[in-house]
C-alpha atoms as a PDB file:
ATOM      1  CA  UNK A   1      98.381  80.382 376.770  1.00  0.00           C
ATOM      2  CA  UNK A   2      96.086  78.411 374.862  1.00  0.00           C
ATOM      3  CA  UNK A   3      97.842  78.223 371.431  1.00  0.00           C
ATOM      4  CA  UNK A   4      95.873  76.654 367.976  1.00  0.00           C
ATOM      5  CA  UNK A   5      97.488  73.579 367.304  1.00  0.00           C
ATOM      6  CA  UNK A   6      97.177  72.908 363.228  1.00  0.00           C
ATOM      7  CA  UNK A   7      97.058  68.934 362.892  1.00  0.00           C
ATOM      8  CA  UNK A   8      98.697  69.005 359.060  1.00  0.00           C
ATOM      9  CA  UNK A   9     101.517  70.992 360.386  1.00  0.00           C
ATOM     10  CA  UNK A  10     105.150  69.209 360.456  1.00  0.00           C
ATOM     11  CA  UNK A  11     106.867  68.576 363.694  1.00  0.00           C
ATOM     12  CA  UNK A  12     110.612  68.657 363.545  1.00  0.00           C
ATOM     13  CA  UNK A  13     111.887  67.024 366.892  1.00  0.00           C
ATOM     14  CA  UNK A  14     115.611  68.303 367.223  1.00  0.00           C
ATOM     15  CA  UNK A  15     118.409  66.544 369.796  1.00  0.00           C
ATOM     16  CA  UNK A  16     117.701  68.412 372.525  1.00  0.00           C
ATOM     17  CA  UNK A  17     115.707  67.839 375.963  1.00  0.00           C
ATOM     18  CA  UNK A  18     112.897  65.798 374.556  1.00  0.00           C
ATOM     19  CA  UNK A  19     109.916  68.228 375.435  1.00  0.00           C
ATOM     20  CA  UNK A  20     107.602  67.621 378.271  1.00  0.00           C
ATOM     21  CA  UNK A  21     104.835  70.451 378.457  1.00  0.00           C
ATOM     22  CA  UNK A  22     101.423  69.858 377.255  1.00  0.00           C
ATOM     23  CA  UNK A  23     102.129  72.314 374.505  1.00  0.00           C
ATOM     24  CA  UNK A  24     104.938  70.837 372.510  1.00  0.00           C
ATOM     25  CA  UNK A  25     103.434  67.521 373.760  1.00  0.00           C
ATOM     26  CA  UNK A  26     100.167  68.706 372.247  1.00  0.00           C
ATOM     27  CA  UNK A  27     102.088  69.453 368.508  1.00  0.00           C
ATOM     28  CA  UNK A  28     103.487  65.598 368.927  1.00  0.00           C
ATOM     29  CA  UNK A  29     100.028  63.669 369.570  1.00  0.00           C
ATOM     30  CA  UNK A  30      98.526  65.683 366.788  1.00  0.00           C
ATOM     31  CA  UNK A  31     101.124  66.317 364.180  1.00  0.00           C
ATOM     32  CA  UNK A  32     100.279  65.806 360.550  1.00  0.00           C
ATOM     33  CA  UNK A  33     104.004  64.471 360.317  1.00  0.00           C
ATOM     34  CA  UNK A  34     107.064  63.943 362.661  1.00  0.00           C
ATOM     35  CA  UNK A  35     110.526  64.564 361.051  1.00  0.00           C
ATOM     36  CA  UNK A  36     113.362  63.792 363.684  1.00  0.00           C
ATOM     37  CA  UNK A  37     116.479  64.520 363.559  1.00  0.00           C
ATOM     38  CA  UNK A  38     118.846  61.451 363.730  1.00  0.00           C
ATOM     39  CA  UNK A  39     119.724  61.761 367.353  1.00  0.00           C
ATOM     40  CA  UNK A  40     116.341  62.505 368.424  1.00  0.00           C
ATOM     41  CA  UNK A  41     114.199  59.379 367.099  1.00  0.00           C
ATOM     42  CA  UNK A  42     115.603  57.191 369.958  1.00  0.00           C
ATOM     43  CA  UNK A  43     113.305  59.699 372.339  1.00  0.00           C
ATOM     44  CA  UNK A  44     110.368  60.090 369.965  1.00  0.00           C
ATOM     45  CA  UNK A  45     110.163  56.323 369.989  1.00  0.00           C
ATOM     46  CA  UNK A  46     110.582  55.518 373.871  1.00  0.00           C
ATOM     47  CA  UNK A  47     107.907  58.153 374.491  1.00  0.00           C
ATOM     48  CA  UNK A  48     105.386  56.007 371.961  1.00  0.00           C
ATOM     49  CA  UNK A  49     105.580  58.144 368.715  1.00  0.00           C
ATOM     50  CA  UNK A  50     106.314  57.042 365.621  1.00  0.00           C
ATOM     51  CA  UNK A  51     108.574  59.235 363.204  1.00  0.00           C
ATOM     52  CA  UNK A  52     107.529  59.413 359.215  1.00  0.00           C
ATOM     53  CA  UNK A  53     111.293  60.614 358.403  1.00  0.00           C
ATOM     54  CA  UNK A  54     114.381  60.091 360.165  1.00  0.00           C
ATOM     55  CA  UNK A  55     117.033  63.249 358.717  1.00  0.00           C
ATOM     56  CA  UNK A  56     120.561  63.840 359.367  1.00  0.00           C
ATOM     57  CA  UNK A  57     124.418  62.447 359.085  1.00  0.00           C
ATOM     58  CA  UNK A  58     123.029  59.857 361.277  1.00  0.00           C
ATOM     59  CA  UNK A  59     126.031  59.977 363.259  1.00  0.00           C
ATOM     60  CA  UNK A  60     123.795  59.967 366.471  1.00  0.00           C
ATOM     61  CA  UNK A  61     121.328  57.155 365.306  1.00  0.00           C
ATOM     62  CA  UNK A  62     120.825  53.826 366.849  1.00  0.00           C
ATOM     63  CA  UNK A  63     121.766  50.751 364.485  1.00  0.00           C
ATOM     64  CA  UNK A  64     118.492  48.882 365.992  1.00  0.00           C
ATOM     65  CA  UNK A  65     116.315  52.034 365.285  1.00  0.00           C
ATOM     66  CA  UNK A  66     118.532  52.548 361.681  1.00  0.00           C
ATOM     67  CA  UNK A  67     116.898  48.669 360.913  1.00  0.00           C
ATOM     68  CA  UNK A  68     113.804  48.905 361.810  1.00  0.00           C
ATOM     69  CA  UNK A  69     112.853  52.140 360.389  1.00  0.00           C
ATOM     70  CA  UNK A  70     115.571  51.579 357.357  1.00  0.00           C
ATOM     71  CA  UNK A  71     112.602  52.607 354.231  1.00  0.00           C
ATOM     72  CA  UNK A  72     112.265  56.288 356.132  1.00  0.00           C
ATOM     73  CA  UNK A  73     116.005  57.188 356.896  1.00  0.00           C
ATOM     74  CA  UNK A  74     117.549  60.404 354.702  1.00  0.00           C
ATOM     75  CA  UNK A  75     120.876  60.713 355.048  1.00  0.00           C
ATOM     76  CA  UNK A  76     122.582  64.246 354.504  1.00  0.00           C
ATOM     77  CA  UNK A  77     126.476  63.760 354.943  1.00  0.00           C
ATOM     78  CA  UNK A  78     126.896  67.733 354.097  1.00  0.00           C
ATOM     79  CA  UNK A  79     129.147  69.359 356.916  1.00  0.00           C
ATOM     80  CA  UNK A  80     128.703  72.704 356.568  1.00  0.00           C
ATOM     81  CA  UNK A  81     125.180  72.814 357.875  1.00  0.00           C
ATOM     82  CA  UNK A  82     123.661  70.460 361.233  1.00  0.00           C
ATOM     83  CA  UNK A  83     121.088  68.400 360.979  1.00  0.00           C
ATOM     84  CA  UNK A  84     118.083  70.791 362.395  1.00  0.00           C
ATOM     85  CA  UNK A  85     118.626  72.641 358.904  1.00  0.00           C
ATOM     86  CA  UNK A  86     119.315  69.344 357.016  1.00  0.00           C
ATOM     87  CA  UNK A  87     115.576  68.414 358.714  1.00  0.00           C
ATOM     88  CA  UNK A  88     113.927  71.761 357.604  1.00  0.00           C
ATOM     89  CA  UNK A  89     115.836  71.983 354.170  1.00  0.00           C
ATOM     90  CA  UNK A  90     114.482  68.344 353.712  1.00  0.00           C
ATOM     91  CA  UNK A  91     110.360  69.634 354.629  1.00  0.00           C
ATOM     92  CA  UNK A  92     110.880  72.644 352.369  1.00  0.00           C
ATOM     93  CA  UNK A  93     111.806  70.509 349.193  1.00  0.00           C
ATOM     94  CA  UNK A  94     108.726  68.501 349.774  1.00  0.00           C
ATOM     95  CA  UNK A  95     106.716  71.504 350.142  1.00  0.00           C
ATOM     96  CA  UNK A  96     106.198  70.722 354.311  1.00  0.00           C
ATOM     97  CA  UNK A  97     106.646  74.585 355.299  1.00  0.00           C
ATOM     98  CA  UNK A  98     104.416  74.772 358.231  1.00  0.00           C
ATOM     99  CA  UNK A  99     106.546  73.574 360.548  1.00  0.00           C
ATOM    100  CA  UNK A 100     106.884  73.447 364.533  1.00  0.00           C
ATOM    101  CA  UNK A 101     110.593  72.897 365.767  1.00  0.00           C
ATOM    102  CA  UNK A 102     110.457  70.941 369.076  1.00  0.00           C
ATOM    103  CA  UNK A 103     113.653  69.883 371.072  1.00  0.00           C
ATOM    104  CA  UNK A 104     116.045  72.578 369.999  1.00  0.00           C
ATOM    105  CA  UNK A 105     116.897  73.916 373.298  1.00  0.00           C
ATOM    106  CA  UNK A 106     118.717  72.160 375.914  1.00  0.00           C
ATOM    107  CA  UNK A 107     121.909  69.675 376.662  1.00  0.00           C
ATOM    108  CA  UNK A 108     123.876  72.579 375.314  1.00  0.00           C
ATOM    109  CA  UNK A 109     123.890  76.132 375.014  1.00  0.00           C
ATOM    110  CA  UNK A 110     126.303  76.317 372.368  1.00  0.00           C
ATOM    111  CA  UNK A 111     123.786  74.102 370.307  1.00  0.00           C
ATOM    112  CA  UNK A 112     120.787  76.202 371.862  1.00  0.00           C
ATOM    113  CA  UNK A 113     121.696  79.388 370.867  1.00  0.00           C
ATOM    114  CA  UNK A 114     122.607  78.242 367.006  1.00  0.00           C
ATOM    115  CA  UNK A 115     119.296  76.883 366.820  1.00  0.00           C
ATOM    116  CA  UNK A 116     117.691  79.601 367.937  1.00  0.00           C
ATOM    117  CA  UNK A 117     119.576  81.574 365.447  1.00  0.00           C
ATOM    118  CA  UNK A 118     118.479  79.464 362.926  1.00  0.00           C
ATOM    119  CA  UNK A 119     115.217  80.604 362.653  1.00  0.00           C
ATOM    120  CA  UNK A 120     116.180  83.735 361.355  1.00  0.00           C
ATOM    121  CA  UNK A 121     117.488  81.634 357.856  1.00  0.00           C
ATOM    122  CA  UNK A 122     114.381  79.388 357.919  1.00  0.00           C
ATOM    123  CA  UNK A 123     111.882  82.075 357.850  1.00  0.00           C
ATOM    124  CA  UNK A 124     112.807  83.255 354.424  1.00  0.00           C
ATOM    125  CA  UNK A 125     111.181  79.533 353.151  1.00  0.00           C
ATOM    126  CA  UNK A 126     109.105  78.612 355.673  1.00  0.00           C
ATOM    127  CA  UNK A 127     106.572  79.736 358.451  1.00  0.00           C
ATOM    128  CA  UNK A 128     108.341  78.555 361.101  1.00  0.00           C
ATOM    129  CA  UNK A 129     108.420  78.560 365.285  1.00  0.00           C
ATOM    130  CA  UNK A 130     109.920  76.814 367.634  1.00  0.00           C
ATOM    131  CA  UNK A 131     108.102  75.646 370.926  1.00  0.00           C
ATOM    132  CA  UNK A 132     109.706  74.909 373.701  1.00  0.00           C
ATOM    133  CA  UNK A 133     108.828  73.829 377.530  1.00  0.00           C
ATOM    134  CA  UNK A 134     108.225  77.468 378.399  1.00  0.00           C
ATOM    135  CA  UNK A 135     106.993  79.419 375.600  1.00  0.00           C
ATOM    136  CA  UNK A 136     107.661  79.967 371.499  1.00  0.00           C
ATOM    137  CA  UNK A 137     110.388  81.780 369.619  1.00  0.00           C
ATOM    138  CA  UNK A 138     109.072  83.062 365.887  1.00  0.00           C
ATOM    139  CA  UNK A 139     111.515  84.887 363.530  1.00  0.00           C
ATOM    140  CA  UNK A 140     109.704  87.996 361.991  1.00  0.00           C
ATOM    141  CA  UNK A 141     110.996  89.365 358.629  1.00  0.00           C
ATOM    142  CA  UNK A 142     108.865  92.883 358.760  1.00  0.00           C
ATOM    143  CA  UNK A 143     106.615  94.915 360.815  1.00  0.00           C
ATOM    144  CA  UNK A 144     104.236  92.735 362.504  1.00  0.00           C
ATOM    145  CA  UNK A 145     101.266  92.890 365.117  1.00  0.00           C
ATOM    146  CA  UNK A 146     101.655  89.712 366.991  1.00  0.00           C
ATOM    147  CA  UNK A 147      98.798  88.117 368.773  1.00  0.00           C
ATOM    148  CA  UNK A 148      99.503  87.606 372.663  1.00  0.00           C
ATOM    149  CA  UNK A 149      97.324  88.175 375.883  1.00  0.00           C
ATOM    150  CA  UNK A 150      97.521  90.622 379.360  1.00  0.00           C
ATOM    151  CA  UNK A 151     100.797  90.391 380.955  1.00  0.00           C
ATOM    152  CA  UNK A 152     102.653  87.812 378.672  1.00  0.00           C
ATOM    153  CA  UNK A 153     106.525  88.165 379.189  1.00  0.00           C
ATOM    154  CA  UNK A 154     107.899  89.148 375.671  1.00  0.00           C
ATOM    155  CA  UNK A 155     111.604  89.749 374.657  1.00  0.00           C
ATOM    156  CA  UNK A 156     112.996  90.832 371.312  1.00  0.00           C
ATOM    157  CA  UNK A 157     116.581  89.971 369.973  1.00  0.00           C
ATOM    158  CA  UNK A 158     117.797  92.001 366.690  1.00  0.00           C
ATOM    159  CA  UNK A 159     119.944  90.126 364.219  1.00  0.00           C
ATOM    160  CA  UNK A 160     121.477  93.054 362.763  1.00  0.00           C
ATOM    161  CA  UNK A 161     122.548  95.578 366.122  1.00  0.00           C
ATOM    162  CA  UNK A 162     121.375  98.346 363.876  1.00  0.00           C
ATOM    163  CA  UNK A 163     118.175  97.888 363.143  1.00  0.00           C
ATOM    164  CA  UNK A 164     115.568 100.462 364.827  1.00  0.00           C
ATOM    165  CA  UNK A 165     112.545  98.818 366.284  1.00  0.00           C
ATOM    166  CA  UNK A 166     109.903 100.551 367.588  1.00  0.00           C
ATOM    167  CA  UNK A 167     106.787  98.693 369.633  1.00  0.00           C
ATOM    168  CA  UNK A 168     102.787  99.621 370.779  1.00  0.00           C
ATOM    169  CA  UNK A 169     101.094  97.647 373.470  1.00  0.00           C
ATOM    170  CA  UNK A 170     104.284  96.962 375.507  1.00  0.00           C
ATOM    171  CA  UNK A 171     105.012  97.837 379.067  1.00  0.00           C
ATOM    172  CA  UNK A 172     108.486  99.032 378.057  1.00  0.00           C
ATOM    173  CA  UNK A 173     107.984 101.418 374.827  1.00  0.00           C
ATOM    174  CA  UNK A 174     110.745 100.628 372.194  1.00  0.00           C
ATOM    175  CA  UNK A 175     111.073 104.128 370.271  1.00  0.00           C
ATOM    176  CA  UNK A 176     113.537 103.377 367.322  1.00  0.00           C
ATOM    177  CA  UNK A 177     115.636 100.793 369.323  1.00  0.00           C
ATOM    178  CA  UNK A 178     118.648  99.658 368.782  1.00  0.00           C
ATOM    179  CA  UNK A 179     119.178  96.298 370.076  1.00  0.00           C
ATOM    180  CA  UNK A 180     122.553  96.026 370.397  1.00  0.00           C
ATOM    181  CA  UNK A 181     123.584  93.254 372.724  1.00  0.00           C
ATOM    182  CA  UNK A 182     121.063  90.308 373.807  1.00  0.00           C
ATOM    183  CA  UNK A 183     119.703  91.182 376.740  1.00  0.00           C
ATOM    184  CA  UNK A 184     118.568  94.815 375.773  1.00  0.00           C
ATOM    185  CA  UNK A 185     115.066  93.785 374.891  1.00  0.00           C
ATOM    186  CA  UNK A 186     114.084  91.268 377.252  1.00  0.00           C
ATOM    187  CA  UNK A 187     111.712  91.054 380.282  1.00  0.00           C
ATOM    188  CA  UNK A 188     109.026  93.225 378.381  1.00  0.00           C
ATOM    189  CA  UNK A 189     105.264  92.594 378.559  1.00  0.00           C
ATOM    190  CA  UNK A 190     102.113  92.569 376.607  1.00  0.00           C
ATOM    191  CA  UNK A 191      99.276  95.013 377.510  1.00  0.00           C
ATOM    192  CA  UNK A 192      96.864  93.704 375.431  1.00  0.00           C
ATOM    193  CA  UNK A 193      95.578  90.778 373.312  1.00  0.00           C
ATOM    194  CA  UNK A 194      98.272  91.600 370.768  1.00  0.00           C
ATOM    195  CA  UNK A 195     101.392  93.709 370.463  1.00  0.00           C
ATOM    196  CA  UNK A 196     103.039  95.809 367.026  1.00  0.00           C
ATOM    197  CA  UNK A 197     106.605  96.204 366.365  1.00  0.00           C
ATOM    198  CA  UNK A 198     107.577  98.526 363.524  1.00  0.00           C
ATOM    199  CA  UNK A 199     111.064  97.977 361.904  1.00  0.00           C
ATOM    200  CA  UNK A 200     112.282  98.607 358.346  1.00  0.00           C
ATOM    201  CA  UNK A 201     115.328  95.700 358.168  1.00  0.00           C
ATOM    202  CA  UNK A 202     114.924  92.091 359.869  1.00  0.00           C
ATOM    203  CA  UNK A 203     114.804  89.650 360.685  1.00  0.00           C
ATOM    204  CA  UNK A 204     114.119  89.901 364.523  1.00  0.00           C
ATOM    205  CA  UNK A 205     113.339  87.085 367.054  1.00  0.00           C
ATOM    206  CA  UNK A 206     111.016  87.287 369.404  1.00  0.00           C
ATOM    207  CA  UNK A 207     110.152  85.296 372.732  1.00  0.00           C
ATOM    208  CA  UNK A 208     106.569  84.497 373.842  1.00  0.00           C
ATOM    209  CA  UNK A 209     106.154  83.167 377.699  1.00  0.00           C
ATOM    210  CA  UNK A 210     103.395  80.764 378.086  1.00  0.00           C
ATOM    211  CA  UNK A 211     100.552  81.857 380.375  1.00  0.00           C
ATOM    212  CA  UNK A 212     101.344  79.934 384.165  1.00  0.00           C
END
């Protein structure tokens, strides 16, 4: 998949496997910014990147790092919220709302699938994906026609178990669909250089496999 890499968008590098594909590794080399999350800047920083904000309870952060980059740290002690959100509450308030999350998957699931989740909150103030070593997840608030190529490996998860999606230019025709558990929608593919999915109450996430 050759995906358009914007160079003023924001990079938000969570605490999770630091990425390694020339994708996300393509957002970091030519972000416009790089907002990490506390526990993440220790990675960012071996791997030769700089970050221009630092974002968190910085419960995770390194005291050498915490010195040295002391003029760009934010701290956010609130508790009901972790520190991905903190990051992309942080972007929105300075008007950063093109923003690639990088990192979010990984170490755990329990943290994996929250973050994931997440995006389905963050859409509703910014335009948002996150990119991970195999492909993107994007939140979509309405009917859509996404862009994709032959044969990409799509799968659709509904937030709300009753909302009715129906898709063109799949392999696997969704007809009013009910997603109601996780795995319902997966393993689908693209027929074309784009796909539609109709649905009349989001938000939905969808899964996008890079090309191989």
């Amino acid at each position: 998949m050759h995906e358009s890499i914007d160079k003023h968008t924001t990079v938000i590098l969570a605490d999770g496997d630091f990425p390694v594909h020339e994708i996300p590794m393509g957002y970091l080399k030519t972000a416009g910014r790089i907002i990490c999350c506390d526990g993440s800047a220790e990675n960012l920083i071996k791997a030769g990147f700089i970050p221009d904000a630092i974002v968190g309870d910085m419960d995770s952060l390194n005291q050498s790092i915490a010195g040295r980059f002391h003029d760009r740290i934010f701290p956010d002690t609130e508790q009901d919220t972790n520190d991905l959100t903190k990051a992309v509450a942080w972007c929105s308030e300075r008007g950063y709302r093109d923003l690639v999350i990088l990192g979010a998957t990984g170490k755990r699931e329990d943290h994996t699938i929250g973050n994931i989740s997440l995006l389905a909150d963050y859409i509703k103030d910014t335009n948002v994906k996150m990119v991970t070593d195999t492909g993107i997840i994007t939140a979509l608030s309405e009917s859509s026609v996404v862009p994709s190529f032959p044969g990409q490996q799509i799968s659709i998860f509904s937030i709300d178990p009753e909302t009715e999606i129906t898709s063109h230019m799949l392999r696997y025709p969704l007809e009013r669909k009910k997603i109601r558990n996780w795995w319902v929608a997966t393993l689908n593919e693209s027929l074309g250089d784009s796909f539609s999915l109709e649905f009349k109450e989001g938000p939905i996430l969808i899964y996008l496999k890079f090309k191989v």
